[in-house]
C-alpha atoms as a PDB file:
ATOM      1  CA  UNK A   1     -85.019  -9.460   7.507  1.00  0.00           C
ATOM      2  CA  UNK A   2     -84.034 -12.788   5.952  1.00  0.00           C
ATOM      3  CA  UNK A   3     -82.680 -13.729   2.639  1.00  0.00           C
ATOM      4  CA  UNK A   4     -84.880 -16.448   1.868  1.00  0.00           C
ATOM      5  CA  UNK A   5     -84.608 -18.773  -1.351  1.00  0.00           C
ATOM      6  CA  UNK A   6     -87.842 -19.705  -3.449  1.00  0.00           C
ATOM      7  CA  UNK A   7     -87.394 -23.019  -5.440  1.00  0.00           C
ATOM      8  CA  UNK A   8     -88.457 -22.721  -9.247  1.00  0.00           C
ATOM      9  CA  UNK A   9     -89.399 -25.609 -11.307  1.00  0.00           C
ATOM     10  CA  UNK A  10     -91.483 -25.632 -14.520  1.00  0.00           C
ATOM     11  CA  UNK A  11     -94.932 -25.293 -12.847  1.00  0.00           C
ATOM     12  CA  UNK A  12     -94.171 -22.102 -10.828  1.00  0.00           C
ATOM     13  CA  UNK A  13     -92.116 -20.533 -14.169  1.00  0.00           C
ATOM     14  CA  UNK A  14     -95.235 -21.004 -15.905  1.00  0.00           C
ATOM     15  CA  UNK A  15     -97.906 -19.688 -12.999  1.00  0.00           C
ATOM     16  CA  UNK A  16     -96.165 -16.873 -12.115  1.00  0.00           C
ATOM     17  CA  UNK A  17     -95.643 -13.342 -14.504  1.00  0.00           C
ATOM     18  CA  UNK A  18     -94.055 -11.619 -11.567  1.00  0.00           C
ATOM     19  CA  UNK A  19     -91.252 -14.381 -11.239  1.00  0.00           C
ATOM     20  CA  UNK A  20     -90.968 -14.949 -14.752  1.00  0.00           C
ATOM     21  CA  UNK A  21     -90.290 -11.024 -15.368  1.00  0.00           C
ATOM     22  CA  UNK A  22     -88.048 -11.289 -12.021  1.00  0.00           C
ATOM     23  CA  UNK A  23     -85.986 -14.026 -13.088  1.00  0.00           C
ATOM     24  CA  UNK A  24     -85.292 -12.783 -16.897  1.00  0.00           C
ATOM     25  CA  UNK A  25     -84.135  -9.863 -15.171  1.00  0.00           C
ATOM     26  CA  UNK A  26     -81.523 -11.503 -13.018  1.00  0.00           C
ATOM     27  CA  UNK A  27     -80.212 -13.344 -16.080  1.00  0.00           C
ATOM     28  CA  UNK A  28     -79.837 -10.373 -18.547  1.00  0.00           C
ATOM     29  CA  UNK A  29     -77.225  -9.152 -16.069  1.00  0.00           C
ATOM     30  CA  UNK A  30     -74.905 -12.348 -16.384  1.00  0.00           C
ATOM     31  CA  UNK A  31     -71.870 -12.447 -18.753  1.00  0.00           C
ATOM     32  CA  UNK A  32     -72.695 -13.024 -22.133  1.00  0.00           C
ATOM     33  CA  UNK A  33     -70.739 -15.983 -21.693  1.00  0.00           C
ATOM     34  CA  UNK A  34     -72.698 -17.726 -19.472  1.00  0.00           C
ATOM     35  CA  UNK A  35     -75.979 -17.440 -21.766  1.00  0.00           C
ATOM     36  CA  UNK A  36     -77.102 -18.957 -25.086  1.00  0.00           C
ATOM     37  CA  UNK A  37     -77.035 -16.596 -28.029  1.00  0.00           C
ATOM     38  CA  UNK A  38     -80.272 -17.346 -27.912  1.00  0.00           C
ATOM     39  CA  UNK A  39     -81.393 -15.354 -25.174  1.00  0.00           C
ATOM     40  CA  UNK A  40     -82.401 -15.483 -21.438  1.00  0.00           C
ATOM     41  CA  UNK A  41     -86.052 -17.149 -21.527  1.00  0.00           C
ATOM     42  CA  UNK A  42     -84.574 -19.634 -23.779  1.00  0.00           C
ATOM     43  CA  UNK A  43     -81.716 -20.479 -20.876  1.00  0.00           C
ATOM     44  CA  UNK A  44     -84.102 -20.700 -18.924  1.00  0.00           C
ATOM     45  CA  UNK A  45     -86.937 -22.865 -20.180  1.00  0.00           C
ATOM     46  CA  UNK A  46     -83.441 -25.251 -21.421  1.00  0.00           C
ATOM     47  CA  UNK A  47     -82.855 -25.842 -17.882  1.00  0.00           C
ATOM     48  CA  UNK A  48     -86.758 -26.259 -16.747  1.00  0.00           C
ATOM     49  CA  UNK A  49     -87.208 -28.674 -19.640  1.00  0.00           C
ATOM     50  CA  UNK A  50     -84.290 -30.672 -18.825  1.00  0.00           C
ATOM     51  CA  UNK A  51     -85.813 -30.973 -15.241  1.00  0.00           C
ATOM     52  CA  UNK A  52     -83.568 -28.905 -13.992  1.00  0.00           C
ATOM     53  CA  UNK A  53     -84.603 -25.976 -11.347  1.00  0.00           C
ATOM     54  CA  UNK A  54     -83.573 -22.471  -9.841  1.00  0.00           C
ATOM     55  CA  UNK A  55     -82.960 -20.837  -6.689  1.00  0.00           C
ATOM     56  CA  UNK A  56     -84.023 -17.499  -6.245  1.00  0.00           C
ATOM     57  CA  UNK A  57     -82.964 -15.645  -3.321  1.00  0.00           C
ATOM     58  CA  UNK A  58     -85.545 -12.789  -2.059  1.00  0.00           C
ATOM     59  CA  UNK A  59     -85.321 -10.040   0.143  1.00  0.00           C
ATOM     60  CA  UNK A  60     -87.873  -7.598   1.553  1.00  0.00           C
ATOM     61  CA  UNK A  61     -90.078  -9.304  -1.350  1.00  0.00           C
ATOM     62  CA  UNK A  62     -87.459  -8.182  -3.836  1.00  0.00           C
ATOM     63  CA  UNK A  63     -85.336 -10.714  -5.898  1.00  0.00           C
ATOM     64  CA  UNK A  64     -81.431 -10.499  -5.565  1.00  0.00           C
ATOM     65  CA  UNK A  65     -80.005 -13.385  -7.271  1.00  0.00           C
ATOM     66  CA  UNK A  66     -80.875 -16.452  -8.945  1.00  0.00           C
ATOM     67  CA  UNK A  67     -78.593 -20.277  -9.563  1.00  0.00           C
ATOM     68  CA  UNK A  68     -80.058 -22.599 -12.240  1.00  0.00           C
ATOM     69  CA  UNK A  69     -79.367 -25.993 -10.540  1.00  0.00           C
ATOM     70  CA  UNK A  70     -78.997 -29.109 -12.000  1.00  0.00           C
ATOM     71  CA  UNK A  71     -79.330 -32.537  -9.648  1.00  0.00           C
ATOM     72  CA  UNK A  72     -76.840 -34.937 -10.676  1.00  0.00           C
ATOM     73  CA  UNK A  73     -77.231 -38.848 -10.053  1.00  0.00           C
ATOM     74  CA  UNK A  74     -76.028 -39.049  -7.244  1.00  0.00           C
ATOM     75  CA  UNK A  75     -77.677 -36.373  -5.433  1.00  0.00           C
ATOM     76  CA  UNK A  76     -74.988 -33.656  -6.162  1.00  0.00           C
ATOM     77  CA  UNK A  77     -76.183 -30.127  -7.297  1.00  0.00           C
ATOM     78  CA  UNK A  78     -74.005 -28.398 -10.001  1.00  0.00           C
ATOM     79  CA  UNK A  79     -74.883 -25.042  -9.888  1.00  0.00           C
ATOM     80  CA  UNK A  80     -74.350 -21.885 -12.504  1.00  0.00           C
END
């Protein structure tokens, strides 16, 4: 089986509980460092808001990892 990654921008955060409960999940487990004191869905919608997007990579329908990506002006992705 593949590991396939799912592209997630505002409208599929927002239409989809699985992913959303997926994704949170995924981002409690970072360093503390990484995160905003103000907790995981709030990193989250930051980066959405900010037109920013994740990749998600799946496997056998299960979610391993997840990069918030931002898309800098000239077409370079930072990712963390």
């Amino acid at each position: 089986m593949p590991v396939t990654l799912v592209y997630i921008d505002h409208a599929r955060w927002s239409a989809d509980e699985h992913l959303r409960l997926d994704l949170q999940r995924i981002f409690e487990d970072a360093p503390v460092t990484r995160l905003p004191a103000s907790g995981v869905e709030d990193f989250i919608e930051h980066h959405l808001a900010r037109r920013q997007f994740f990749a998600c990579a799946h496997f056998n329908e299960h979610l391993l990892a997840a990069v918030a990506i931002n898309e800098a002006d000239d077409r370079a992705w930072w990712l963390s």
